[in-house]
C-alpha atoms as a PDB file:
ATOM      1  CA  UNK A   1       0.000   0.000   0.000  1.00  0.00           C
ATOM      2  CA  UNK A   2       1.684   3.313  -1.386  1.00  0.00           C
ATOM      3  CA  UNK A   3       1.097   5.808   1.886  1.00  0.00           C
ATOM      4  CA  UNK A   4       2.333   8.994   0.355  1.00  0.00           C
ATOM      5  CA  UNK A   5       1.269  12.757   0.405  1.00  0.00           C
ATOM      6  CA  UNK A   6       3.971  14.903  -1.248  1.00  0.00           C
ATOM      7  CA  UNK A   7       2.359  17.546  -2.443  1.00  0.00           C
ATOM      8  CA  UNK A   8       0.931  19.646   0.362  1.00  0.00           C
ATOM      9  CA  UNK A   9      -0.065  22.520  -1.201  1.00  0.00           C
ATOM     10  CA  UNK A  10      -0.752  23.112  -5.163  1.00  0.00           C
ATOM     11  CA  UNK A  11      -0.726  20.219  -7.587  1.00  0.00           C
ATOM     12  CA  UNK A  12       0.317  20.216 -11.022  1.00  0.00           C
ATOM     13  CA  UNK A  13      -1.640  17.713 -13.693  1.00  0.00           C
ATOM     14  CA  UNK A  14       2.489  16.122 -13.992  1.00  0.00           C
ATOM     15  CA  UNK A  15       3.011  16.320 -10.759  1.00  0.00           C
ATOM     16  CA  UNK A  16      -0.874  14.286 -10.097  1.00  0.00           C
ATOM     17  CA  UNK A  17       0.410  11.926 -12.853  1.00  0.00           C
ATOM     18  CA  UNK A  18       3.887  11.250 -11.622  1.00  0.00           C
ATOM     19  CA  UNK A  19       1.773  10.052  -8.153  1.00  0.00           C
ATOM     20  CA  UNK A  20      -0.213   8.366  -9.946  1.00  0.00           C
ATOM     21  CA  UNK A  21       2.430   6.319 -11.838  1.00  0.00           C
ATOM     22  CA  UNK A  22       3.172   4.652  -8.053  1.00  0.00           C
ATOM     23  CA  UNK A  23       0.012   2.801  -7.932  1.00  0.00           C
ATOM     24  CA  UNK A  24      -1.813  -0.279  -9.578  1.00  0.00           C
ATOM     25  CA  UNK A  25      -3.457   1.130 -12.687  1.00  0.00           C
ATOM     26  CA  UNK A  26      -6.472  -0.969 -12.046  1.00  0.00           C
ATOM     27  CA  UNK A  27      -6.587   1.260  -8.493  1.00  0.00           C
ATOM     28  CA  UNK A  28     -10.071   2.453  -7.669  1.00  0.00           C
ATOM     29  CA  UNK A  29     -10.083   6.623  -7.948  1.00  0.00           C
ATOM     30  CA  UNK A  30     -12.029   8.453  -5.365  1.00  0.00           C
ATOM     31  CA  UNK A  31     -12.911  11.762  -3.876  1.00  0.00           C
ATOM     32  CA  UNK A  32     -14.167  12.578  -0.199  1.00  0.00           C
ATOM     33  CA  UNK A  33     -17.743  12.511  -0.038  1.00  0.00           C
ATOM     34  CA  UNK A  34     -20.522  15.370   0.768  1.00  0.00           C
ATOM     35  CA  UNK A  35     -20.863  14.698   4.878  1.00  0.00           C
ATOM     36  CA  UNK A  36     -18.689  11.309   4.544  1.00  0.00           C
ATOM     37  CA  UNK A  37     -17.513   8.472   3.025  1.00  0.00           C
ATOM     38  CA  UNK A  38     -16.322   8.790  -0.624  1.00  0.00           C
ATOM     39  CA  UNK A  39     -17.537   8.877  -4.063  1.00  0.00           C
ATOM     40  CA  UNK A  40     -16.396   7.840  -7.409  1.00  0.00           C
ATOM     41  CA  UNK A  41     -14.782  10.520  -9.316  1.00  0.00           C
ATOM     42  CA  UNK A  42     -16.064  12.455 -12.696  1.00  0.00           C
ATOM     43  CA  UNK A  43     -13.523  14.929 -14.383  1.00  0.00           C
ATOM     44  CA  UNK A  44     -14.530  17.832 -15.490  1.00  0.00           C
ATOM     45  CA  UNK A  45     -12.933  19.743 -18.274  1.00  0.00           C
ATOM     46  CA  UNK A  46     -10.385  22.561 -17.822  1.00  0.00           C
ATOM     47  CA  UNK A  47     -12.116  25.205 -16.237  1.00  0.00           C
ATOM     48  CA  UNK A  48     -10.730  28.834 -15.425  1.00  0.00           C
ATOM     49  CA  UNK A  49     -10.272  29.323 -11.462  1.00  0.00           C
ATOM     50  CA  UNK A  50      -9.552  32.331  -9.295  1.00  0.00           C
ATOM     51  CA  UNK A  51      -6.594  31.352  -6.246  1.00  0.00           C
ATOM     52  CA  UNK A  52      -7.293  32.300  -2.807  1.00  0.00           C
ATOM     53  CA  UNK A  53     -11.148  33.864  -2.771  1.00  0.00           C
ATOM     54  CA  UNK A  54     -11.928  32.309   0.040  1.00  0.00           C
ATOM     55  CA  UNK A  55     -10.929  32.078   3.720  1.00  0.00           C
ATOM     56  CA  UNK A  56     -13.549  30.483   5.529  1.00  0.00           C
ATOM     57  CA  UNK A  57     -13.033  26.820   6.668  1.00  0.00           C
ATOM     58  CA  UNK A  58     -15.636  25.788   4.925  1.00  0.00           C
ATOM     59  CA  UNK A  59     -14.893  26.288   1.445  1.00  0.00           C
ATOM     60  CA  UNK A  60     -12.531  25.470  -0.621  1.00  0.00           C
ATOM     61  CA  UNK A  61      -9.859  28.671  -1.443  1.00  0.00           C
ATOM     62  CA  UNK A  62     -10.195  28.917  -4.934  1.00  0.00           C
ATOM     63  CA  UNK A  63     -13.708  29.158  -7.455  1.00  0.00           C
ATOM     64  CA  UNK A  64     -14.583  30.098 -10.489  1.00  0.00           C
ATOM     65  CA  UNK A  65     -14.622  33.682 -12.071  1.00  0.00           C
ATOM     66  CA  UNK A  66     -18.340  34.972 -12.325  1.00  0.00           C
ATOM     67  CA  UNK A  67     -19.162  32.946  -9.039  1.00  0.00           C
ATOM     68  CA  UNK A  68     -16.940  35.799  -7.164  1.00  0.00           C
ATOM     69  CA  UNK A  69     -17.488  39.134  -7.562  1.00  0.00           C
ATOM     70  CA  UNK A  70     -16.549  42.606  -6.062  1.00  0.00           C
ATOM     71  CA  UNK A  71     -13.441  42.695  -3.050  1.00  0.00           C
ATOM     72  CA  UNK A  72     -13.239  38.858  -3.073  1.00  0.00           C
ATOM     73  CA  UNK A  73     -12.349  39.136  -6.688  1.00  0.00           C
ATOM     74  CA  UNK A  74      -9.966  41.955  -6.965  1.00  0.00           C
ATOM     75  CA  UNK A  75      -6.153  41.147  -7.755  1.00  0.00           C
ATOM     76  CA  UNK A  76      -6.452  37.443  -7.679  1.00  0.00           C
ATOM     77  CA  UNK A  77      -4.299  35.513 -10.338  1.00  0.00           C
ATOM     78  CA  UNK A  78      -6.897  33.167 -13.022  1.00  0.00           C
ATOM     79  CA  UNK A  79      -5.368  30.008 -13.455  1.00  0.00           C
ATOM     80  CA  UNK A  80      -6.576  26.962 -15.506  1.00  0.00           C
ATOM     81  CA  UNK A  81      -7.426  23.790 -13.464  1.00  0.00           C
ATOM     82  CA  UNK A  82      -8.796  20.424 -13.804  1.00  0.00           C
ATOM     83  CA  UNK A  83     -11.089  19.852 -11.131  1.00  0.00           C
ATOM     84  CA  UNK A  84     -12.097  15.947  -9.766  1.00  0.00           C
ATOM     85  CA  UNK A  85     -16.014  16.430  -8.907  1.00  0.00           C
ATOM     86  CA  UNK A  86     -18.086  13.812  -7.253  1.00  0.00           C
ATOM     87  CA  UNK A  87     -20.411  11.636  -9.677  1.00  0.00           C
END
C-alpha cells in the first residue's frame, strides 16, 4: 500500500500523474464525499479558477470567475485547473 502525500499545497496535472504512476493502474479513484464516506470521481474539463477567494473553513480557497465578484475578486491571479467532482 503506497502511503504517500507529497504535495501539500498546489498540484500540477504532472506532478498528479507522476503520483499516480506509483500505484496499480487498475486502483479504484475516489474523492471525499458530501458529509462522509467517498464517491467515485467524474472529471470535469479545464475550467478557469480564481486562487485564494476564500478564507472560511468551509470552502474550498479557490472558485470560479463569475461565481466571485466585487473585493473577493480583486487582484487574484486566473489560473486553468482540472477539477475531480463527485459523480
Amino acid at each position: 500500500m503506497v502511503q504517500k502525500q507529497k504535495y501539500t499545497n498546489t498540484m500540477t496535472v504532472a506532478e498528479l500523474i507522476e503520483t499516480l504512476r506509483e500505484f496499480n493502474p487498475e486502483t479504484r479513484v475516489v474523492v471525499d464525499g458530501y458529509e462522509g464516506g467517498y464517491a467515485d470521481v467524474a472529471v470535469s474539463e479545464t475550467t478557469p479558477i480564481l486562487l485564494n477567494v476564500h478564507h472560511e473553513w468551509y470552502y474550498g480557497e479557490h472558485d470560479i470567475p463569475g461565481l466571485v465578484t466585487g473585493r473577493a475578486a480583486e487582484g487574484k491571479k486566473k489560473v486553468d485547473a482540472v477539477i475531480l467532482k463527485r459523480i
